[in-house]
PDB file of N, CA and C in Angstrom:
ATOM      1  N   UNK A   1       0.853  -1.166   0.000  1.00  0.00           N
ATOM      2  CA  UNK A   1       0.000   0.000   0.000  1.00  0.00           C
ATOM      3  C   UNK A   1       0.901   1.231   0.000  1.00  0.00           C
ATOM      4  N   UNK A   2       0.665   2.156  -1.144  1.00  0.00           N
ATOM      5  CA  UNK A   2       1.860   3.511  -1.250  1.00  0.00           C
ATOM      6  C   UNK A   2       0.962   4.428  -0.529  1.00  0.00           C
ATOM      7  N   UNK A   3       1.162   4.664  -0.124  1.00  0.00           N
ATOM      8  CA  UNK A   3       0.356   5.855   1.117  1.00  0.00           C
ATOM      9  C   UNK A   3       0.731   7.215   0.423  1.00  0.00           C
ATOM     10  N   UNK A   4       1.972   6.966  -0.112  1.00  0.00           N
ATOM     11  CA  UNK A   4       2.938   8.446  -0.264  1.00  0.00           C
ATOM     12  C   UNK A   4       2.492   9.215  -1.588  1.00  0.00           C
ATOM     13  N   UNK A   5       1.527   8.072  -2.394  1.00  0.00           N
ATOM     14  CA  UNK A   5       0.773   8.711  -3.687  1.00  0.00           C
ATOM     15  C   UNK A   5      -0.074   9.175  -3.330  1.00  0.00           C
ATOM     16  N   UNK A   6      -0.842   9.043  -1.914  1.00  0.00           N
ATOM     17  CA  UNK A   6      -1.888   9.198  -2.008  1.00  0.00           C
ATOM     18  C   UNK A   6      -2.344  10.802  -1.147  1.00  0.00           C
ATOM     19  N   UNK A   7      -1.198  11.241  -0.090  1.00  0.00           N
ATOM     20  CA  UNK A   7      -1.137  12.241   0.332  1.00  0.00           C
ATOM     21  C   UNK A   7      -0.137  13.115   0.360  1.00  0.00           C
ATOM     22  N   UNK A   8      -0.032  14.184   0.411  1.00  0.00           N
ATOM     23  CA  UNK A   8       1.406  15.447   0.357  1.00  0.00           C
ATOM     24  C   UNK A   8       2.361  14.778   1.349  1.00  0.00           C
ATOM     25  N   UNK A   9       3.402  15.620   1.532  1.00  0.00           N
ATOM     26  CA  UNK A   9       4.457  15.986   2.705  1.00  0.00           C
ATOM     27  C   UNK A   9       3.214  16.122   3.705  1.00  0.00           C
ATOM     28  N   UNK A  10       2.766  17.150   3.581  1.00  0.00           N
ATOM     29  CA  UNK A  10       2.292  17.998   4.755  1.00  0.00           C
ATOM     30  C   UNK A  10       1.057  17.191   5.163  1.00  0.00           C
ATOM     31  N   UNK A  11       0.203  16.201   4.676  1.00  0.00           N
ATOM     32  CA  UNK A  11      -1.049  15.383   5.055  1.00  0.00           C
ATOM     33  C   UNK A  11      -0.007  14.319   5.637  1.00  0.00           C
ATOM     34  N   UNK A  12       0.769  13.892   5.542  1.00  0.00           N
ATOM     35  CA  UNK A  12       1.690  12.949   6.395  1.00  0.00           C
ATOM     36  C   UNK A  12       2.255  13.149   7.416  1.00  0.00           C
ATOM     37  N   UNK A  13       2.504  14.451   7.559  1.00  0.00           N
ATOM     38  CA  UNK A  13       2.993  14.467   8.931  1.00  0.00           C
ATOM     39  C   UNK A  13       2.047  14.899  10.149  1.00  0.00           C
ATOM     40  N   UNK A  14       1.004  15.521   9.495  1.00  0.00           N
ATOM     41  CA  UNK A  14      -0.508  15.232  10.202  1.00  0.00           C
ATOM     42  C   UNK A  14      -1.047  14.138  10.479  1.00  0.00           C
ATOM     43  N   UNK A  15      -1.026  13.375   9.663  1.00  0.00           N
ATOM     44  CA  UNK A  15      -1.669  11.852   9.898  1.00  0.00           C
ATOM     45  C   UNK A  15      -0.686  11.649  11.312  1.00  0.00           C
ATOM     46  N   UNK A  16       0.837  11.631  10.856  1.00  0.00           N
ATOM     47  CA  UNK A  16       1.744  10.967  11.631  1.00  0.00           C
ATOM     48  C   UNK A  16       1.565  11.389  13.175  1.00  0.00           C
ATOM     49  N   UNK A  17       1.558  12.698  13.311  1.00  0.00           N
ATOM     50  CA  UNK A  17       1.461  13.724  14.300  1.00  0.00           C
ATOM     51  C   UNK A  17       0.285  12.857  15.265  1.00  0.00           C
ATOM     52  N   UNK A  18      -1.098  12.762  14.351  1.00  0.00           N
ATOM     53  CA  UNK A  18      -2.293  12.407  14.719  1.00  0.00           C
ATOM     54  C   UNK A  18      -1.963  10.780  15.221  1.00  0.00           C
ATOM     55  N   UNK A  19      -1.357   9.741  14.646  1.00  0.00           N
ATOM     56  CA  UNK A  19      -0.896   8.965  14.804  1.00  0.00           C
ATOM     57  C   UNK A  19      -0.108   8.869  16.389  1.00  0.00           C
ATOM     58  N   UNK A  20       1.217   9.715  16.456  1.00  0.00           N
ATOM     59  CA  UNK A  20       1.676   9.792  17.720  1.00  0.00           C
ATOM     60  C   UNK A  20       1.151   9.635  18.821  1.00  0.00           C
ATOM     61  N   UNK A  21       0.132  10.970  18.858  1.00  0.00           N
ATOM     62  CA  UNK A  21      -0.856  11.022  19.994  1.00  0.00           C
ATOM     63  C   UNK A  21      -1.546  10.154  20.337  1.00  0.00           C
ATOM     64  N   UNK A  22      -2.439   9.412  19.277  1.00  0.00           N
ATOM     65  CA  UNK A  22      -2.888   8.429  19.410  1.00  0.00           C
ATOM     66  C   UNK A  22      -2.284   7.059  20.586  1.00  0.00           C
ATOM     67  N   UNK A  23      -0.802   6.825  20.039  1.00  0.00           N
ATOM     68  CA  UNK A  23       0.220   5.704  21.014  1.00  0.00           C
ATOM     69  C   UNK A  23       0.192   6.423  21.896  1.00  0.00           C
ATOM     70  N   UNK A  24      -0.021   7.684  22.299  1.00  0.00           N
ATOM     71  CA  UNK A  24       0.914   8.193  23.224  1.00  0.00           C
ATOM     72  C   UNK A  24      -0.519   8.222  24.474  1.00  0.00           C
ATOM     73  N   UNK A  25      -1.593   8.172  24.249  1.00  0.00           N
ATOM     74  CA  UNK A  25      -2.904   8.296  25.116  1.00  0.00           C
ATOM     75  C   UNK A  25      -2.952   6.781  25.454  1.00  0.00           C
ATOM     76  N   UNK A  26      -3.026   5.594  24.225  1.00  0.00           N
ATOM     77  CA  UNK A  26      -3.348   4.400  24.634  1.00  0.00           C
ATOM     78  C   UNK A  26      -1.985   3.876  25.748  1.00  0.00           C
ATOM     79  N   UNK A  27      -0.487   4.368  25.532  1.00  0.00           N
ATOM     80  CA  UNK A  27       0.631   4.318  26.359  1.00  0.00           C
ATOM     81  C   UNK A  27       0.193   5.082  27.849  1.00  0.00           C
ATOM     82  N   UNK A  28      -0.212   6.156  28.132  1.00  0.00           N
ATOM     83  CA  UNK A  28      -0.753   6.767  29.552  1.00  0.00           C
ATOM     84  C   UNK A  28      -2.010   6.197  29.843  1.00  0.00           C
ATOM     85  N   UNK A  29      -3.020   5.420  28.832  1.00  0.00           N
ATOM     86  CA  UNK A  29      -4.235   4.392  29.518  1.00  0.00           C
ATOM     87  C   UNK A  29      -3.828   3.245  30.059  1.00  0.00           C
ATOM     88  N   UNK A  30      -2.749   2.834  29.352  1.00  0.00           N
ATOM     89  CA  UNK A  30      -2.123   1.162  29.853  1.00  0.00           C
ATOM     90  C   UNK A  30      -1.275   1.748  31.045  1.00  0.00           C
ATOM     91  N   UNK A  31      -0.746   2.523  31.156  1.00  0.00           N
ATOM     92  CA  UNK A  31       0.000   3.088  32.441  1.00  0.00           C
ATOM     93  C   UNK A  31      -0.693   3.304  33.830  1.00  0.00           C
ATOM     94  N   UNK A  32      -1.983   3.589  34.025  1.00  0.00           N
ATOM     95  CA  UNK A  32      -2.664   4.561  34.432  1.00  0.00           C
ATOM     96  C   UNK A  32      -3.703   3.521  35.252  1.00  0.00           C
ATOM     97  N   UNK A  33      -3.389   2.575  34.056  1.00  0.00           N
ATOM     98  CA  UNK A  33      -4.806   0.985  34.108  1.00  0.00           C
ATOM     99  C   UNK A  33      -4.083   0.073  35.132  1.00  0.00           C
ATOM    100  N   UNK A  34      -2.656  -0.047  34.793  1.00  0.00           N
ATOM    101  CA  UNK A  34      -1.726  -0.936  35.401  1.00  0.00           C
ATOM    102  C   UNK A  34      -0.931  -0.754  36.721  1.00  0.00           C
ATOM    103  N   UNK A  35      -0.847   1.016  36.575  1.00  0.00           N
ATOM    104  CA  UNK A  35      -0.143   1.261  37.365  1.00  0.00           C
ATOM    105  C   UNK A  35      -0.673   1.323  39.056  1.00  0.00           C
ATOM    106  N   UNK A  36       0.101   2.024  40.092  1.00  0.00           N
ATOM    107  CA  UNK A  36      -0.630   2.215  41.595  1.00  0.00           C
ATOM    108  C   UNK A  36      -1.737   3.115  41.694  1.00  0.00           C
ATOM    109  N   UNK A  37      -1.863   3.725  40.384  1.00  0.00           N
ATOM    110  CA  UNK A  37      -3.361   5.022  40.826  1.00  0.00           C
ATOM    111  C   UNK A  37      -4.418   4.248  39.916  1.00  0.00           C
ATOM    112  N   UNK A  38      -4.139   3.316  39.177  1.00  0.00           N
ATOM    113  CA  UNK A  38      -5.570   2.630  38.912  1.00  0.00           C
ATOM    114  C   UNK A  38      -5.886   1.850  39.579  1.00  0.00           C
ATOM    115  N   UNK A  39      -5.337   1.319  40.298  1.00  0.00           N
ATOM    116  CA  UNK A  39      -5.723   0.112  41.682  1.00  0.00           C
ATOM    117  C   UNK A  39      -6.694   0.442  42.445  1.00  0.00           C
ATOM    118  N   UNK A  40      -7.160  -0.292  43.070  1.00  0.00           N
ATOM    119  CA  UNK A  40      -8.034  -0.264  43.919  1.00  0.00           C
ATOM    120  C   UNK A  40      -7.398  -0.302  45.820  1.00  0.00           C
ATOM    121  N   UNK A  41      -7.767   0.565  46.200  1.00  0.00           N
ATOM    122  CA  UNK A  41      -7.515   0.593  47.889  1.00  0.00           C
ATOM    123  C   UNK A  41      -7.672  -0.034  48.547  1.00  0.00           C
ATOM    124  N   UNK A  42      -7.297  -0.797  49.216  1.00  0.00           N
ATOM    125  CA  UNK A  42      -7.809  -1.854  50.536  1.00  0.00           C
ATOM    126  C   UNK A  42      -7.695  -0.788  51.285  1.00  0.00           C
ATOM    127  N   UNK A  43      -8.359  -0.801  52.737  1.00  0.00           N
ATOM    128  CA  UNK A  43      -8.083  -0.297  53.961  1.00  0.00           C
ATOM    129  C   UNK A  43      -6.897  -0.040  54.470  1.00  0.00           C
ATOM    130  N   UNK A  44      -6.226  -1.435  54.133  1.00  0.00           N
ATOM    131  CA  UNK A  44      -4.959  -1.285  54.682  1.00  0.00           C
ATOM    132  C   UNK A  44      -4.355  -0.438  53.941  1.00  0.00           C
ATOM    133  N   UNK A  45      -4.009   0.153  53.055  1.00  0.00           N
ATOM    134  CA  UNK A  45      -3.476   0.686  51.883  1.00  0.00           C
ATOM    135  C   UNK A  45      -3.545   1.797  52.516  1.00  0.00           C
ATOM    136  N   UNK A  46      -5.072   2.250  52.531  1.00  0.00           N
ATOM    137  CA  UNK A  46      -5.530   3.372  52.945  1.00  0.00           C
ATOM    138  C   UNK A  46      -4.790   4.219  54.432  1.00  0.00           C
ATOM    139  N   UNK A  47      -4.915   3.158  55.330  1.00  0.00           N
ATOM    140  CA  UNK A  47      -3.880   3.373  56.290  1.00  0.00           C
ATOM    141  C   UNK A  47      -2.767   3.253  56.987  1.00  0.00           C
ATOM    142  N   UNK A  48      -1.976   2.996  55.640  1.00  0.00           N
ATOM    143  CA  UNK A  48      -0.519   3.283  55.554  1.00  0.00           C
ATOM    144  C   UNK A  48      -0.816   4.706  54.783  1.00  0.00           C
ATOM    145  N   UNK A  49      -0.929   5.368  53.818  1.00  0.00           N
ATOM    146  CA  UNK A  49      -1.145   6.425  53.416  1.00  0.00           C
ATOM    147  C   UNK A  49      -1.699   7.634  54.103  1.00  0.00           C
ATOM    148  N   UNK A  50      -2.104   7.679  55.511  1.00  0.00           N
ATOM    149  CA  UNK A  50      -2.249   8.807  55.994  1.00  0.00           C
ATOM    150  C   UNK A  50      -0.868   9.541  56.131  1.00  0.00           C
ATOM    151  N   UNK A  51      -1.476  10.759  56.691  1.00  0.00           N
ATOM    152  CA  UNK A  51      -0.182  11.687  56.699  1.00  0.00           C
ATOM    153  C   UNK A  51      -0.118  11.380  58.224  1.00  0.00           C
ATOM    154  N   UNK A  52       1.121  12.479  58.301  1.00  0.00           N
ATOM    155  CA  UNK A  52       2.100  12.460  59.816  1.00  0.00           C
ATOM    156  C   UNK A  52       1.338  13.717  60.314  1.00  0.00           C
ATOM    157  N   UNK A  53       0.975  13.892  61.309  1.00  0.00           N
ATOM    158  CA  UNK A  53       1.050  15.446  62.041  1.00  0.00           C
ATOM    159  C   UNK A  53       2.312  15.936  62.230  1.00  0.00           C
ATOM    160  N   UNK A  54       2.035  17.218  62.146  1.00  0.00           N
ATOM    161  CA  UNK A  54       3.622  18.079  62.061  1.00  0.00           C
ATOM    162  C   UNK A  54       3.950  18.197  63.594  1.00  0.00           C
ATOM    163  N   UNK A  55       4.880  18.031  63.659  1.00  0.00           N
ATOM    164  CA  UNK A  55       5.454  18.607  64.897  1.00  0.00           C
ATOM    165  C   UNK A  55       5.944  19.630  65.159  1.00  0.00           C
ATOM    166  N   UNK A  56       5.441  20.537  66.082  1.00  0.00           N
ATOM    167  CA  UNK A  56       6.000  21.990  66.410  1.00  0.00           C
ATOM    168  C   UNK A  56       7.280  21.748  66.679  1.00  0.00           C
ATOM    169  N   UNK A  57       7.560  23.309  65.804  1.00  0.00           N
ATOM    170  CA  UNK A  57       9.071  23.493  65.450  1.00  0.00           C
ATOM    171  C   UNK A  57      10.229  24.239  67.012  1.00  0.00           C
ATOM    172  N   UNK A  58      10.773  24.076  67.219  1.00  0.00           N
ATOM    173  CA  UNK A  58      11.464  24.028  68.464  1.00  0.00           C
ATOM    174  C   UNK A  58      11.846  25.535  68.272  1.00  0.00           C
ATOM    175  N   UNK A  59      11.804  26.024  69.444  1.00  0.00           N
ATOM    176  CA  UNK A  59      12.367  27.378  69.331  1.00  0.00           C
ATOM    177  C   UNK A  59      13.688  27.778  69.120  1.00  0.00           C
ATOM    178  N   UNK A  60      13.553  28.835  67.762  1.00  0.00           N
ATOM    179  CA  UNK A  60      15.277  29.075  67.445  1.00  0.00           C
ATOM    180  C   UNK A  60      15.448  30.344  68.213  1.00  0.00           C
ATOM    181  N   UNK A  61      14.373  30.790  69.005  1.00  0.00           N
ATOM    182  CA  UNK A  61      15.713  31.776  69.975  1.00  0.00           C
ATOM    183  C   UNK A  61      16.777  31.450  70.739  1.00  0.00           C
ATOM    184  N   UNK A  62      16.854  30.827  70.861  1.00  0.00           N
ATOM    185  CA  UNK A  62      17.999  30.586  71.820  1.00  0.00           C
ATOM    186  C   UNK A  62      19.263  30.497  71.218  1.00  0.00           C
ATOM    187  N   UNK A  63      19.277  30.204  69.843  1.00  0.00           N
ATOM    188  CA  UNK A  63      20.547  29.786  68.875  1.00  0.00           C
ATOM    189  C   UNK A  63      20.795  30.920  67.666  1.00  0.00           C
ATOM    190  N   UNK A  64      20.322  32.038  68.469  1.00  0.00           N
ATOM    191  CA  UNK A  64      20.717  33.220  67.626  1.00  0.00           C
ATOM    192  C   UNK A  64      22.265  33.576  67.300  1.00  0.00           C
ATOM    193  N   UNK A  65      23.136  33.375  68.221  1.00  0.00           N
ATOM    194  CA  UNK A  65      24.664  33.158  68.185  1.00  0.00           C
ATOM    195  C   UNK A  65      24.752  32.374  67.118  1.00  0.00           C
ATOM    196  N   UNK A  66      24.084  31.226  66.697  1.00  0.00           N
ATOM    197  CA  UNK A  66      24.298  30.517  65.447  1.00  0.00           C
ATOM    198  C   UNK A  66      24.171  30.852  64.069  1.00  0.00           C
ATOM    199  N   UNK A  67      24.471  31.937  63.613  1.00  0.00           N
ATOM    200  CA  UNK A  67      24.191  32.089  62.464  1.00  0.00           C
ATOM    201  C   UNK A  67      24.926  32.254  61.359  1.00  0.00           C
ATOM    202  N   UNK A  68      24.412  31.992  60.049  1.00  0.00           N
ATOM    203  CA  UNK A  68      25.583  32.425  58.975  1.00  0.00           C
ATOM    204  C   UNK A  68      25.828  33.899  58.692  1.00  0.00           C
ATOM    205  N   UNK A  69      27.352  33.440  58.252  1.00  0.00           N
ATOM    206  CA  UNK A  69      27.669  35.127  58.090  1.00  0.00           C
ATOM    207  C   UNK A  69      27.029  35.623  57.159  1.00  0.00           C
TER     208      UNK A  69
END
């Protein structure tokens, strides 16, 4: 099949362009499908993933002598 009779330079690299994108959506669906954010959560999952509470930050007055020049 000559493809190249059948469209310009410039309808080919559109197709191609159009083409790219194409791999490049079904490549981030198979990623996306497979990967840890398409999964499903167990509980447990869930709570390993909480956050930390912050811990108040210690007072830097005292280490004012410490500083850069």
């Amino acid at each position: 099949m000559d493809v190249s009779g059948m469209f310009s330079d410039d309808q080919m690299a559109v197709i191609c362009c159009f083409g790219a994108l194409a791999v490049c959506g079904l490549v981030a669906a198979l990623s996306f499908h497979f990967g840890p954010a398409g999964r499903q959560q167990t509980p447990m999952d869930v709570a390993q993933n909480r956050t930390l509470p912050l811990q108040k930050r210690p007072d830097l007055g005292q280490h004012q002598d410490r500083r850069a020049a």
